[in-house]
Each structure stands twice: as C-alpha cells, then as structure tokens.
Protein backbone atom coordinates (compact mmCIF):
# COMPACT_ATOMS: atom_id res chain seq x y z
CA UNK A 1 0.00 0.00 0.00
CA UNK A 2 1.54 3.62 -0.36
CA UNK A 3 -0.05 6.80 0.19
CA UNK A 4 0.79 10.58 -0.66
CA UNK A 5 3.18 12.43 1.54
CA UNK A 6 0.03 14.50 3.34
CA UNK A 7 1.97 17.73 3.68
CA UNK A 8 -0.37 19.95 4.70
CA UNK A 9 -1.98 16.92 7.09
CA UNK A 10 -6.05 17.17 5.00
CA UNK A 11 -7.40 13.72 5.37
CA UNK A 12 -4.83 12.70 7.77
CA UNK A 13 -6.87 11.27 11.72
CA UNK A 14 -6.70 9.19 14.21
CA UNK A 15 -9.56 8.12 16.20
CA UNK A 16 -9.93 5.89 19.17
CA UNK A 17 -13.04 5.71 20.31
CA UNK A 18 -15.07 8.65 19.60
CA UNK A 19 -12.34 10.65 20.28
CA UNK A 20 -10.34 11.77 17.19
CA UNK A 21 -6.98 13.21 17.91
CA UNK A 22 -4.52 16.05 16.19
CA UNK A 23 -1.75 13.70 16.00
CA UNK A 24 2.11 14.85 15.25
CA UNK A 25 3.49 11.25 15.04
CA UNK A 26 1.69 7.92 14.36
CA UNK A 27 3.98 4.60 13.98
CA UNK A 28 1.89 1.37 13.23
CA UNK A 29 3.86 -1.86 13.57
CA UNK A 30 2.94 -4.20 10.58
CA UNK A 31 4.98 -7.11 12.19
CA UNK A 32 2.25 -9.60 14.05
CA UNK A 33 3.92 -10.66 17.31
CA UNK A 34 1.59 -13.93 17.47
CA UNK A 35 2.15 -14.78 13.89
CA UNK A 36 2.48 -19.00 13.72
CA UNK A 37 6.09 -18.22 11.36
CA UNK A 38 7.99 -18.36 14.30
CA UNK A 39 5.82 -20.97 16.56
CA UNK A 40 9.29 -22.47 18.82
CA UNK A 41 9.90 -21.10 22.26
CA UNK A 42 14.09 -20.47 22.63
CA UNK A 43 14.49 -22.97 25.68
CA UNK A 44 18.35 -23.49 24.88
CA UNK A 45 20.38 -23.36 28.23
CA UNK A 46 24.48 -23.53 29.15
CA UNK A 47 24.34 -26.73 29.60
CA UNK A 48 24.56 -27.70 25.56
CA UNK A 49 27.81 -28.28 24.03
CA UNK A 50 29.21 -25.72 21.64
CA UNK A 51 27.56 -26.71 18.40
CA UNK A 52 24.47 -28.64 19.72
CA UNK A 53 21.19 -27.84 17.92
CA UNK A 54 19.38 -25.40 19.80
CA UNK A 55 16.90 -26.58 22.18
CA UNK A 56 13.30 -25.43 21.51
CA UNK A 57 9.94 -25.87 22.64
CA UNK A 58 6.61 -25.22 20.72
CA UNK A 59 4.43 -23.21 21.68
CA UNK A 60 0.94 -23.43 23.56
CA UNK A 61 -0.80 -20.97 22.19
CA UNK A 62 -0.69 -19.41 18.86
CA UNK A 63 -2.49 -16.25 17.42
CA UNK A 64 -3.13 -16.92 13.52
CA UNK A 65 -1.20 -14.56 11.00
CA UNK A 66 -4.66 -13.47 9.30
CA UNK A 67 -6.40 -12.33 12.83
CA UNK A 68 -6.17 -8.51 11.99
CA UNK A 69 -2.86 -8.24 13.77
CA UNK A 70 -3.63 -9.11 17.89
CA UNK A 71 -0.86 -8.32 19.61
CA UNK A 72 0.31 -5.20 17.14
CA UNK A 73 0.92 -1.45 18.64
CA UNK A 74 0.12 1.91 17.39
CA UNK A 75 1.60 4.13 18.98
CA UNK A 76 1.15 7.87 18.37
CA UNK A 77 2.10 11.67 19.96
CA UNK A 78 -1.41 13.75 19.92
CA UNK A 79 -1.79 17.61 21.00
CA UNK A 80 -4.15 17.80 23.40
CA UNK A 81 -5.95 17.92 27.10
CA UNK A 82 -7.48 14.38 26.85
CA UNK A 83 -5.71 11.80 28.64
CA UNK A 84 -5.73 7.83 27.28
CA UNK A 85 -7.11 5.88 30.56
CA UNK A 86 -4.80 2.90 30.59
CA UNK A 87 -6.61 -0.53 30.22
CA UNK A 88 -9.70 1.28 27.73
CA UNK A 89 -10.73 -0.54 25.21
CA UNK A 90 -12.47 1.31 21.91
CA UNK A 91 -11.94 0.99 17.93
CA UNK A 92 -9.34 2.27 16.05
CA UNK A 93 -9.20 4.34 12.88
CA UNK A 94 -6.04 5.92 11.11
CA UNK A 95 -6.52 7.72 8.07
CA UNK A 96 -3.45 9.11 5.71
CA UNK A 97 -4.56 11.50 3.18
CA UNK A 98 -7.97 10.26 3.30
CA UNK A 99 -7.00 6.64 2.65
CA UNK A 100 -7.66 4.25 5.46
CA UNK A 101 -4.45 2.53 6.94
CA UNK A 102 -6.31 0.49 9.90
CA UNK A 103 -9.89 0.15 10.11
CA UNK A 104 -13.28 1.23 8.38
CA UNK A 105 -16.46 3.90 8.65
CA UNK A 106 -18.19 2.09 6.24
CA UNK A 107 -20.76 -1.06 6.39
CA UNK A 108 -19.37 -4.40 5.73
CA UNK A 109 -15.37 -3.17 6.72
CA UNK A 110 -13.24 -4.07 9.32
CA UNK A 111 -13.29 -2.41 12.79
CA UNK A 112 -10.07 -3.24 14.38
CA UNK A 113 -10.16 -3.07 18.85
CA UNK A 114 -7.86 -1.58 20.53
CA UNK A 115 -6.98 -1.35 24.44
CA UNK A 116 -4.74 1.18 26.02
CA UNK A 117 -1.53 -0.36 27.16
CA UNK A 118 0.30 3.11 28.13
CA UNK A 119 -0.45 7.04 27.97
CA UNK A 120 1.60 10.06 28.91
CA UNK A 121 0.42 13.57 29.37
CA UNK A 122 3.19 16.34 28.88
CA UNK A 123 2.55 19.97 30.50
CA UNK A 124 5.40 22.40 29.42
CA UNK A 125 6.10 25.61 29.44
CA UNK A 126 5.53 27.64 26.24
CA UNK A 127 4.30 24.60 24.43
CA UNK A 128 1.00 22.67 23.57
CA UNK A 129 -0.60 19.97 25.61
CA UNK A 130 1.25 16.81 24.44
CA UNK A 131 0.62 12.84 24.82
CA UNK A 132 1.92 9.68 23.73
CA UNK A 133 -0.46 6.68 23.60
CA UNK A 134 0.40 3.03 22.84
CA UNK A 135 -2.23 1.08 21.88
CA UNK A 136 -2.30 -2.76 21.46
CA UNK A 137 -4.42 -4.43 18.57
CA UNK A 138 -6.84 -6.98 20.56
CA UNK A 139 -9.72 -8.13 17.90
CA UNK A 140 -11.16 -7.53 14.99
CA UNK A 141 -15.16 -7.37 13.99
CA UNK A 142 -16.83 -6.64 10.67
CA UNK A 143 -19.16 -3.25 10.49
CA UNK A 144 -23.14 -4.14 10.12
C-alpha cells in the first residue's frame, strides 16, 4: 500500500473511540507478534555443548497470521488535554490523506479493537498539551 506524503496533514486522523486526535506522530507496527512463522519457544540453556542444535519448545498458544494483527501497537504523539485511561478498550481508525491505513467507517469493513496499554500527558512551558499513547491491537469485527 503507499499513500501521498500529506503535507499539509487534509485527510490525515486518528480516532480511538469517539475521540479523534490532532496527531504529530503515528507509527503502526505491521509485524504480528503472534504470527504461527515463528511458533518455537528459545528454551536453549548452558548446559549444551558448543555446536548442539538449539533446544526449543513449541508453543501453547498461537495467534493466527490473518487475525487482523492481535498483539500489534500503534503508537502515536497527539496535542491535546485528553488523557488515554490505561486498560480502555475502543476501535481504532487511522486515516493518511484520506486513505484508510487500519480500520473502516463504512458497512461491511473491518473495525479493528484496541486497548490502552500506556499514555503520557506532557505539560510544558511555552508549548501545547502533548501525549503519547500506545495502543495494542486486541480483535477484529466486521461493520453491520
């Protein structure tokens, strides 16, 4: 997928929630933590000889690749006064230039959950209200 450079920031949101924010950095990680490609625990101790296959175990649970990305962060810097209550749970929209990176408005698309894992609020002198949120991909549900 590849989208415009928005220069001027038109069609370029966030939501979460029904809060939409004015967002100065957004950085989505496309790599699925849970994906089944690399399904062995490391279990390999000092005890093995120099040269010995490394010990592994496989593991008990497994998220599938094609889930909508559980386990994924967004995490984003946002000017504002709202704070991100850790632990919230709410969908997730990011728009770049009008095109949709991670969810959908519309009937029939994809609304991707989210839940807060961590939120900062910055006060400073001489400067906007800034946060941070990191938010961690936890299901996925079609739009009726």
């Amino acid at each position: 997928m590849s989208f415009p450079t928005p220069h001027d920031g038109t069609g370029t949101i966030l939501r979460f929630g029904a809060l939409q924010y004015t967002v100065s950095n957004v950085a989505f990680a496309f790599t699925n933590p849970g994906d089944a490609a690399d399904s062995n625990i490391d279990v390999g101790h000092l005890g093995q000889s120099a040269g010995e296959q490394l010990a592994t175990l496989a593991r008990p649970l497994v998220v599938p690749a094609d889930d909508g990305g559980s386990g994924r962060n967004i995490t984003f810097d946002y000017i504002g006064k709202s704070i991100l209550l850790d632990g919230s749970t709410g969908t997730v929209y990011i728009a770049i230039g009008g095109t949709a990176l991670i969810g959908s408005t519309a009937a029939g698309g994809t609304a991707f959950f989210a839940t807060v894992a961590s939120s900062t609020l910055t006060l400073a002198t001489n400067d906007a209200v800034r946060g941070q949120g990191v938010l961690t991909l936890v299901r996925t549900a079609a739009l009726t």
